[in-house]
N, C-alpha and C. Protein backbone atom coordinates (compact mmCIF):
# COMPACT_ATOMS: atom_id res chain seq x y z
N UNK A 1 57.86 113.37 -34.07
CA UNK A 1 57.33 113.23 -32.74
C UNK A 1 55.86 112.79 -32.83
N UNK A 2 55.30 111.61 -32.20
CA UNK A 2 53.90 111.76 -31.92
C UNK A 2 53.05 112.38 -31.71
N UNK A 3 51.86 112.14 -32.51
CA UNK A 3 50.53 113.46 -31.13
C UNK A 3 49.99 112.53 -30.23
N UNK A 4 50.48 111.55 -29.85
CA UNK A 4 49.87 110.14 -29.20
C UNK A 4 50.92 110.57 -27.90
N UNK A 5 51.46 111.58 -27.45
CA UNK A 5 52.11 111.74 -26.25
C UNK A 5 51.61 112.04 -24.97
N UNK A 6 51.82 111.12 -24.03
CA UNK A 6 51.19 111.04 -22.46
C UNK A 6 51.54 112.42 -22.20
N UNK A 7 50.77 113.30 -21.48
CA UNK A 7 51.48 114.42 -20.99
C UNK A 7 50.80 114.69 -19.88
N UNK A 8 50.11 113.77 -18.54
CA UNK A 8 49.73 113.48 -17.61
C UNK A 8 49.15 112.28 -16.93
N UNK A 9 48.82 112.49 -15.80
CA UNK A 9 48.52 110.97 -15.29
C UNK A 9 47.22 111.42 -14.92
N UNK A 10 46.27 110.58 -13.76
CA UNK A 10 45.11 110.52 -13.64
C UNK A 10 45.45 110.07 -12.17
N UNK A 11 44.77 111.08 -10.90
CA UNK A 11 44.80 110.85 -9.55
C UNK A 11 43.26 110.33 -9.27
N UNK A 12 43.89 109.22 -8.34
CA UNK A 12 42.35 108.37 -7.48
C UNK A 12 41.14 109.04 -7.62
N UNK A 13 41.24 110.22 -7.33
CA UNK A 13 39.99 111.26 -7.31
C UNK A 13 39.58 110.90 -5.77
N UNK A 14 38.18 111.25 -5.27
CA UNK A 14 37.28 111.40 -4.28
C UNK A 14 36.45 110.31 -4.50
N UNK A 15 35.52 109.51 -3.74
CA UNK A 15 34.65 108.72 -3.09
C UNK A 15 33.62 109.51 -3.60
N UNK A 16 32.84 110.39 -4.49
CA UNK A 16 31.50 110.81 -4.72
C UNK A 16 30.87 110.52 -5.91
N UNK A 17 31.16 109.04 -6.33
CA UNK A 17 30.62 108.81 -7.46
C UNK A 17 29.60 107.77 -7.00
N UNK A 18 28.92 107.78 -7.81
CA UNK A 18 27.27 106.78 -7.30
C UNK A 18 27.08 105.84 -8.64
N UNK A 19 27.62 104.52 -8.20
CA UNK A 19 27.81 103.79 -9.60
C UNK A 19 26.23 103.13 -9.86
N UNK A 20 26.09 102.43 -10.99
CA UNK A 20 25.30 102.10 -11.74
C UNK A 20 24.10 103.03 -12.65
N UNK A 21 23.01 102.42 -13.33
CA UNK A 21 22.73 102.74 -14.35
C UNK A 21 21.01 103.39 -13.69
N UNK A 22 20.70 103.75 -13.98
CA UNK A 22 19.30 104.77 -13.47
C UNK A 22 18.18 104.64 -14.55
N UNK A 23 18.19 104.74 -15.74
CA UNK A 23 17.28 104.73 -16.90
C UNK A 23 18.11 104.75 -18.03
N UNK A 24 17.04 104.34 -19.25
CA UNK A 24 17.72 104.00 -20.29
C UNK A 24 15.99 104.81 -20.84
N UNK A 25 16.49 105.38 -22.38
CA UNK A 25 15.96 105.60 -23.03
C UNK A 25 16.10 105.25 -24.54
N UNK A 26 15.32 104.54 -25.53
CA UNK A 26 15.32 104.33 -26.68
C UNK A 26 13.87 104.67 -27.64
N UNK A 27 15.20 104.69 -28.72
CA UNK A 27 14.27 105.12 -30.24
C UNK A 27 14.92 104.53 -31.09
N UNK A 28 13.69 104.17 -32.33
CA UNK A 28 13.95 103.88 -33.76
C UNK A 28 15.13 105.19 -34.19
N UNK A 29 16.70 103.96 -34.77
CA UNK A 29 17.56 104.74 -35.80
C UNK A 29 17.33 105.24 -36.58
N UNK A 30 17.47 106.65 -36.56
CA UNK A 30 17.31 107.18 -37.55
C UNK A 30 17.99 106.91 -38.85
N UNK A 31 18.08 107.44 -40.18
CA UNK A 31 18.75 107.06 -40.98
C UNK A 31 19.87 108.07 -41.40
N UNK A 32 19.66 109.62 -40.74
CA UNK A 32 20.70 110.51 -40.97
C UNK A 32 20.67 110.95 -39.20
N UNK A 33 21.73 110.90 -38.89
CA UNK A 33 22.40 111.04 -37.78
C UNK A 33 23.66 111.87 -37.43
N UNK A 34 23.55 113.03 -37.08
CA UNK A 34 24.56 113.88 -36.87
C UNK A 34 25.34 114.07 -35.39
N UNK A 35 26.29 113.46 -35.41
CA UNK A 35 26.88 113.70 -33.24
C UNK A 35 28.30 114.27 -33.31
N UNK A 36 27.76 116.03 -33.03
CA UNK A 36 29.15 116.20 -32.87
C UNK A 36 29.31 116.48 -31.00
N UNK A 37 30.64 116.94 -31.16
CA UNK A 37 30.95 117.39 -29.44
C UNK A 37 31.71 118.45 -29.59
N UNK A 38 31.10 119.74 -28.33
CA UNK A 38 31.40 121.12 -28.50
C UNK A 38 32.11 121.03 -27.11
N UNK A 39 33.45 121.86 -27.18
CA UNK A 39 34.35 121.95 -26.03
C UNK A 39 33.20 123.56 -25.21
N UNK A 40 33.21 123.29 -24.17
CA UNK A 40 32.77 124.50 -22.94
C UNK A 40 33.72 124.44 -21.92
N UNK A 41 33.49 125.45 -20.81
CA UNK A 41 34.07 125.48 -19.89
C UNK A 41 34.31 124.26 -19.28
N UNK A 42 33.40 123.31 -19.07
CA UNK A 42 32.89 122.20 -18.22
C UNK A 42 33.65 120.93 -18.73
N UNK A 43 33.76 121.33 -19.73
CA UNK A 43 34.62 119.60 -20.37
C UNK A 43 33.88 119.81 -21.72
N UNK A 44 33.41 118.30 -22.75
CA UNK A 44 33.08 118.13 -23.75
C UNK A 44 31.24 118.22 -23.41
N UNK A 45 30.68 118.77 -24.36
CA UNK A 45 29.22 118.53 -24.16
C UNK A 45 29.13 117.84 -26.00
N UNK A 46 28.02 116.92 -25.96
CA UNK A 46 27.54 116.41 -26.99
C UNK A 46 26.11 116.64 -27.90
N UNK A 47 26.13 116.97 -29.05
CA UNK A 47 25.06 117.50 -29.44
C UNK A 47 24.55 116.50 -30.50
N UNK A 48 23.28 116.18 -30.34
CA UNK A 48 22.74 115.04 -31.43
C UNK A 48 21.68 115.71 -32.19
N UNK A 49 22.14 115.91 -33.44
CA UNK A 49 21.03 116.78 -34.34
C UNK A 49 20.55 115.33 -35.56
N UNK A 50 19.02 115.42 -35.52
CA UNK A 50 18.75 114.49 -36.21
C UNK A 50 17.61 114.72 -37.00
N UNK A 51 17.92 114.52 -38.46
CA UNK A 51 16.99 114.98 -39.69
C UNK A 51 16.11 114.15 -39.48
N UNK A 52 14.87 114.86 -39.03
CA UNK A 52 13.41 114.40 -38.83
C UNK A 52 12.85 114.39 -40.09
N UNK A 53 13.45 115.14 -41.17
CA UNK A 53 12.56 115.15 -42.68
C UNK A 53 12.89 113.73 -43.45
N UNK A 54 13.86 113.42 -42.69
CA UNK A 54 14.59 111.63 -43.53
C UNK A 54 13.70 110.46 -42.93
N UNK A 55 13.17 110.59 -41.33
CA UNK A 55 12.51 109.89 -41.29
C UNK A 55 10.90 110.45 -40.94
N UNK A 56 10.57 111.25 -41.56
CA UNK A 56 9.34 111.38 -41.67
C UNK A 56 8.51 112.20 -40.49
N UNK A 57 8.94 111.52 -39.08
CA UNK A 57 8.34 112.50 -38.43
C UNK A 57 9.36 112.29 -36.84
N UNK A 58 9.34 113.28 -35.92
CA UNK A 58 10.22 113.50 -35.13
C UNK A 58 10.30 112.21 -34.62
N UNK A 59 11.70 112.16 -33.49
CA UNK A 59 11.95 111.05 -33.12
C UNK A 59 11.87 111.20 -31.56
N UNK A 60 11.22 109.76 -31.54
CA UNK A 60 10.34 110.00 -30.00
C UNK A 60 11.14 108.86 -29.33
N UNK A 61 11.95 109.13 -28.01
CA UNK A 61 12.31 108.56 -26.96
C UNK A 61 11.46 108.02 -26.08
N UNK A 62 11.48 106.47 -25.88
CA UNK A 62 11.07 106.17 -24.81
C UNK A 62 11.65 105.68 -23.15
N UNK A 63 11.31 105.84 -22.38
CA UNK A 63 12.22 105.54 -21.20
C UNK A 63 11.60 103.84 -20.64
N UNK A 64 13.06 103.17 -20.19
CA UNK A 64 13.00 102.50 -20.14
C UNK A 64 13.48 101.83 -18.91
N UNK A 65 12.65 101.58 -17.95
CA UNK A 65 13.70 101.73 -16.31
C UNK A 65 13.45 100.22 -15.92
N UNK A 66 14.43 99.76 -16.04
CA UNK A 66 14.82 98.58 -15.22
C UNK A 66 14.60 98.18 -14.10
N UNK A 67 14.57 96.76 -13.15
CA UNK A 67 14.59 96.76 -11.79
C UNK A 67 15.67 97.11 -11.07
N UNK A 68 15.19 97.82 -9.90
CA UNK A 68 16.31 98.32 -9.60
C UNK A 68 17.95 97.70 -9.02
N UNK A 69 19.24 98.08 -9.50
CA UNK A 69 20.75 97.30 -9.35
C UNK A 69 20.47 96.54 -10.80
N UNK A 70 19.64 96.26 -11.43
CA UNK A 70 20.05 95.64 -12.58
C UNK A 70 20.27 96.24 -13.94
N UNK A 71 20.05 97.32 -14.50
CA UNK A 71 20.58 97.72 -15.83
C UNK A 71 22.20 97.80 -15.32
N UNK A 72 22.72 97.59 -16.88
CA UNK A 72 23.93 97.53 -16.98
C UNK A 72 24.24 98.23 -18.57
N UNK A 73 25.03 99.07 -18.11
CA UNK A 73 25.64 99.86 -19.37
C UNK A 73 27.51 99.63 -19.03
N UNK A 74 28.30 98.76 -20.05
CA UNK A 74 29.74 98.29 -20.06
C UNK A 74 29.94 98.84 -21.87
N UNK A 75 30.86 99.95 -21.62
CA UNK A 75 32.06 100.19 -22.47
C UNK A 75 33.56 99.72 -22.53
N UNK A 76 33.33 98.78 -23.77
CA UNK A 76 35.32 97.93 -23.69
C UNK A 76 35.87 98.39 -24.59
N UNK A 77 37.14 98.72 -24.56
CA UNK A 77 38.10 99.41 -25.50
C UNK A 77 38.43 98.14 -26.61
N UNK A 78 38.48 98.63 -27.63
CA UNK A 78 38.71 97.16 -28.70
C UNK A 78 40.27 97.69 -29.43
N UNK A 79 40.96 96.99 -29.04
CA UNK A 79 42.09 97.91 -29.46
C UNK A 79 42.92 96.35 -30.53
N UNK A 80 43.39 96.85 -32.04
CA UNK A 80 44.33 96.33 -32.66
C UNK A 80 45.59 96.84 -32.97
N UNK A 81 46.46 95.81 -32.39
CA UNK A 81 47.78 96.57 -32.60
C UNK A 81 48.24 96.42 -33.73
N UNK A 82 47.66 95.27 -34.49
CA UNK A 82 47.82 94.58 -36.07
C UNK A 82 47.77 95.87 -36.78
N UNK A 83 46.27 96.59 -36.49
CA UNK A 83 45.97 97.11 -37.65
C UNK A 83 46.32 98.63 -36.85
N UNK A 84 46.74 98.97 -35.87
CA UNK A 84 46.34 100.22 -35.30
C UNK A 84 45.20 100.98 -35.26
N UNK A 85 44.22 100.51 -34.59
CA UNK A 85 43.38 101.31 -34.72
C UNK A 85 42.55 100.59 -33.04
N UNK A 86 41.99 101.74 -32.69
CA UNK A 86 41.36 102.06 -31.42
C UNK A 86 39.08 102.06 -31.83
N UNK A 87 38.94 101.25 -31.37
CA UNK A 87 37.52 101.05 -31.41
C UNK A 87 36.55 101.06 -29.90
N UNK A 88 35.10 100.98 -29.91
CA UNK A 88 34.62 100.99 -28.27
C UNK A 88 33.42 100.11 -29.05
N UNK A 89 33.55 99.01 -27.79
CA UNK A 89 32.44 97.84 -27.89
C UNK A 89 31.18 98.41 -26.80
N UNK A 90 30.04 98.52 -26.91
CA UNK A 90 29.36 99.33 -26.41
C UNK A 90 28.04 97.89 -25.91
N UNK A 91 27.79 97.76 -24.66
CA UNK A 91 26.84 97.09 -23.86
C UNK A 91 25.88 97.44 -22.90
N UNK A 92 24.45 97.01 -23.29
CA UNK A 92 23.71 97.27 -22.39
C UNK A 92 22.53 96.34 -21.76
N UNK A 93 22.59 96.21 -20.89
CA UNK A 93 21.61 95.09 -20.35
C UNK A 93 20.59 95.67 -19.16
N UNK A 94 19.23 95.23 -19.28
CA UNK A 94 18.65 95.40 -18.06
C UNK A 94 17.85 94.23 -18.00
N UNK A 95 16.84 94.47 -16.68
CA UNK A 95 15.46 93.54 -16.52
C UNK A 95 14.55 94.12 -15.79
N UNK A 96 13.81 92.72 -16.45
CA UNK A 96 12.51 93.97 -15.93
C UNK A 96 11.84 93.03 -15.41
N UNK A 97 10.67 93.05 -14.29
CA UNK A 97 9.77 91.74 -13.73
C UNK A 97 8.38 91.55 -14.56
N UNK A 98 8.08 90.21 -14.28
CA UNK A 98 6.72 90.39 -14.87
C UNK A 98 6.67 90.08 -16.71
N UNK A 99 6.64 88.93 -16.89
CA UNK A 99 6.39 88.93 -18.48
C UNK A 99 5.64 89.02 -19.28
N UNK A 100 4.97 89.97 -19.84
CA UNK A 100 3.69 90.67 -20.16
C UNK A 100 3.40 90.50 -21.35
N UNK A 101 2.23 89.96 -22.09
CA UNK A 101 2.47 90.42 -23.49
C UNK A 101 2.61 91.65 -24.42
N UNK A 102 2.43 92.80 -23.59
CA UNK A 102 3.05 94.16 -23.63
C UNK A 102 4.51 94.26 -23.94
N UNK A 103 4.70 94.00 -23.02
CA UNK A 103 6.52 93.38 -22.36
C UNK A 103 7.17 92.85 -23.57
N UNK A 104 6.54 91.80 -23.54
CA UNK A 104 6.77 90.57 -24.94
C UNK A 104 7.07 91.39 -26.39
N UNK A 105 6.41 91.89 -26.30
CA UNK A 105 5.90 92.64 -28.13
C UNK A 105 7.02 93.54 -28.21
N UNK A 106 7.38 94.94 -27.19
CA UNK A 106 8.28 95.49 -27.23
C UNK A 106 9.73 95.06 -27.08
N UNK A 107 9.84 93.95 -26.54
CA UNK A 107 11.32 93.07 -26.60
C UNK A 107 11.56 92.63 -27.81
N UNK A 108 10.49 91.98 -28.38
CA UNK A 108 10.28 91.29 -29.94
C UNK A 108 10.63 92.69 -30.76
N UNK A 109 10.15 94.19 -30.71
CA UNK A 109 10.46 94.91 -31.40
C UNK A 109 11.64 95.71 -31.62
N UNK A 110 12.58 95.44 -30.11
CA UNK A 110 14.28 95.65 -29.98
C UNK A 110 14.83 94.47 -30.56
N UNK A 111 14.77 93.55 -30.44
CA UNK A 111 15.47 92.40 -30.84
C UNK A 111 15.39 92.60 -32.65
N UNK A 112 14.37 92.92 -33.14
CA UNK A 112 14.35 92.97 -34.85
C UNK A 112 14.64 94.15 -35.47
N UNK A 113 14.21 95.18 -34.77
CA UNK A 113 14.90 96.56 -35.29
C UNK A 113 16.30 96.69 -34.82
N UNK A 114 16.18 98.28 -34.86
CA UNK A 114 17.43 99.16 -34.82
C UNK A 114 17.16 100.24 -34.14
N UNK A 115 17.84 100.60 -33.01
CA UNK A 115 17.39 101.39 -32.30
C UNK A 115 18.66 102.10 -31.69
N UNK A 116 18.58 103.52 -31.30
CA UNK A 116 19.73 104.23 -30.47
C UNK A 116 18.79 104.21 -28.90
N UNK A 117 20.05 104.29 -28.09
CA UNK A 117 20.12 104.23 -26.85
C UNK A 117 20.70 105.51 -25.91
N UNK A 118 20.01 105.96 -25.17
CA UNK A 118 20.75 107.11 -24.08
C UNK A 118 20.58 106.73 -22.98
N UNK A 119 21.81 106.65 -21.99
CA UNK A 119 21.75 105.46 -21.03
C UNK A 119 22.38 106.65 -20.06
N UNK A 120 20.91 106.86 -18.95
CA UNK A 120 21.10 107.69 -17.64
C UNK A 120 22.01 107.06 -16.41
N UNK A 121 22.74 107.81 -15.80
CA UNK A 121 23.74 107.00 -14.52
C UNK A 121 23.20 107.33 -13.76
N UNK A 122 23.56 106.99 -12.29
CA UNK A 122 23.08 107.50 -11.13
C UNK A 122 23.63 108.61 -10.89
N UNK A 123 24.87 109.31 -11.48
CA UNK A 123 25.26 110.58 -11.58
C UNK A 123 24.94 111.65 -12.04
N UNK A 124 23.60 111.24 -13.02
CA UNK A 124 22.86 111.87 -13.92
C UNK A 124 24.12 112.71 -15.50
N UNK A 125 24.46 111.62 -15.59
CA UNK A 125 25.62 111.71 -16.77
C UNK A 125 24.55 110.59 -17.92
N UNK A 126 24.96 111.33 -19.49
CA UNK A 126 24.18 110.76 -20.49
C UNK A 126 25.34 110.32 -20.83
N UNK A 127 24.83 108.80 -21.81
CA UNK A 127 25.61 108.30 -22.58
C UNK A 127 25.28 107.87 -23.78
N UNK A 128 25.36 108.22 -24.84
CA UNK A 128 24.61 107.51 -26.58
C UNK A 128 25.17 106.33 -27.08
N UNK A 129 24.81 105.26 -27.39
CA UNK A 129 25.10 104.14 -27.40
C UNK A 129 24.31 103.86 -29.09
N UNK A 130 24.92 103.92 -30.05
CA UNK A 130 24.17 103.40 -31.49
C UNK A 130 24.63 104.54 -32.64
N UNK A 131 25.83 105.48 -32.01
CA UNK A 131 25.96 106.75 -32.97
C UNK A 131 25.91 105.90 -34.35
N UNK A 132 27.02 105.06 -34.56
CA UNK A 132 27.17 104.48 -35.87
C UNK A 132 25.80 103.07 -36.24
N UNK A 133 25.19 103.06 -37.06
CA UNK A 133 24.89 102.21 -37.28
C UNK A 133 23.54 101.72 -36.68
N UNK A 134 23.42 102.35 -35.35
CA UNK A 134 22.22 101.87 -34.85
C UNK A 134 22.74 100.89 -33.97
N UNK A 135 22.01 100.54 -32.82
CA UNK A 135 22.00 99.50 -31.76
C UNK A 135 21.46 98.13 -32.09
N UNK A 136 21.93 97.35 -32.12
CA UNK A 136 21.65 95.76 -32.24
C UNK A 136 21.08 95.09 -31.04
């Protein structure tokens, strides 16, 4: 028998969700990265423990808020039936006004590094975006 067995469906739900993206926060990847997820009453909560002694000194989040209706955070299921196996393509986009050489330097410094991402909703739900590997 499978453990891959449907054993419910999923109803419409209620009208109280408040879509799009609210803030984004990023930091330099670390190089040891620990994400597990602890079952509670509430559903899954996620815990990110990260060896500050690997990279030297704590790891500092910055926030990053978009104009507003434009960040975009899109999760796509990458699925092979070839190989069986289930993957998540992970996207994030915003903008911002005003091209600054401030602006400039810190775009230049996402684009060449490696960085993790925690991407706020308007629901105030977190999302980590770079567990493996770091963000591109």
């Amino acid at each position: 028998m499978s453990t891959c067995t449907l054993n419910g469906g999923i109803a419409r739900g209620c009208r109280d969700n408040a879509g799009g993206v609210y803030q984004f926060y990023m930091a330099t990847y670390p190089t040891v990265l620990n994400v597990t997820n602890q079952s509670n009453t509430a559903g899954i909560e996620t815990i990110i423990d990260i060896d500050t002694d690997d990279i030297g000194t704590e790891l500092e989040f910055f926030p990053f808020i978009p104009n507003k209706n434009t960040g975009e955070f899109i999760e796509t299921s990458q699925v092979s039936i070839e190989n069986g196996t289930l993957g998540f393509e992970q996207k994030v986009s915003m903008i911002f006004s005003k091209m600054e050489a401030e602006k400039a330097n810190t775009i230049k410094l996402l684009a060449t590094g490696t960085v993790v991402i925690v991407v706020k909703d308007r629901n105030g739900k977190y999302f980590f975006v770079g567990e493996q590997d770091g963000a591109q």
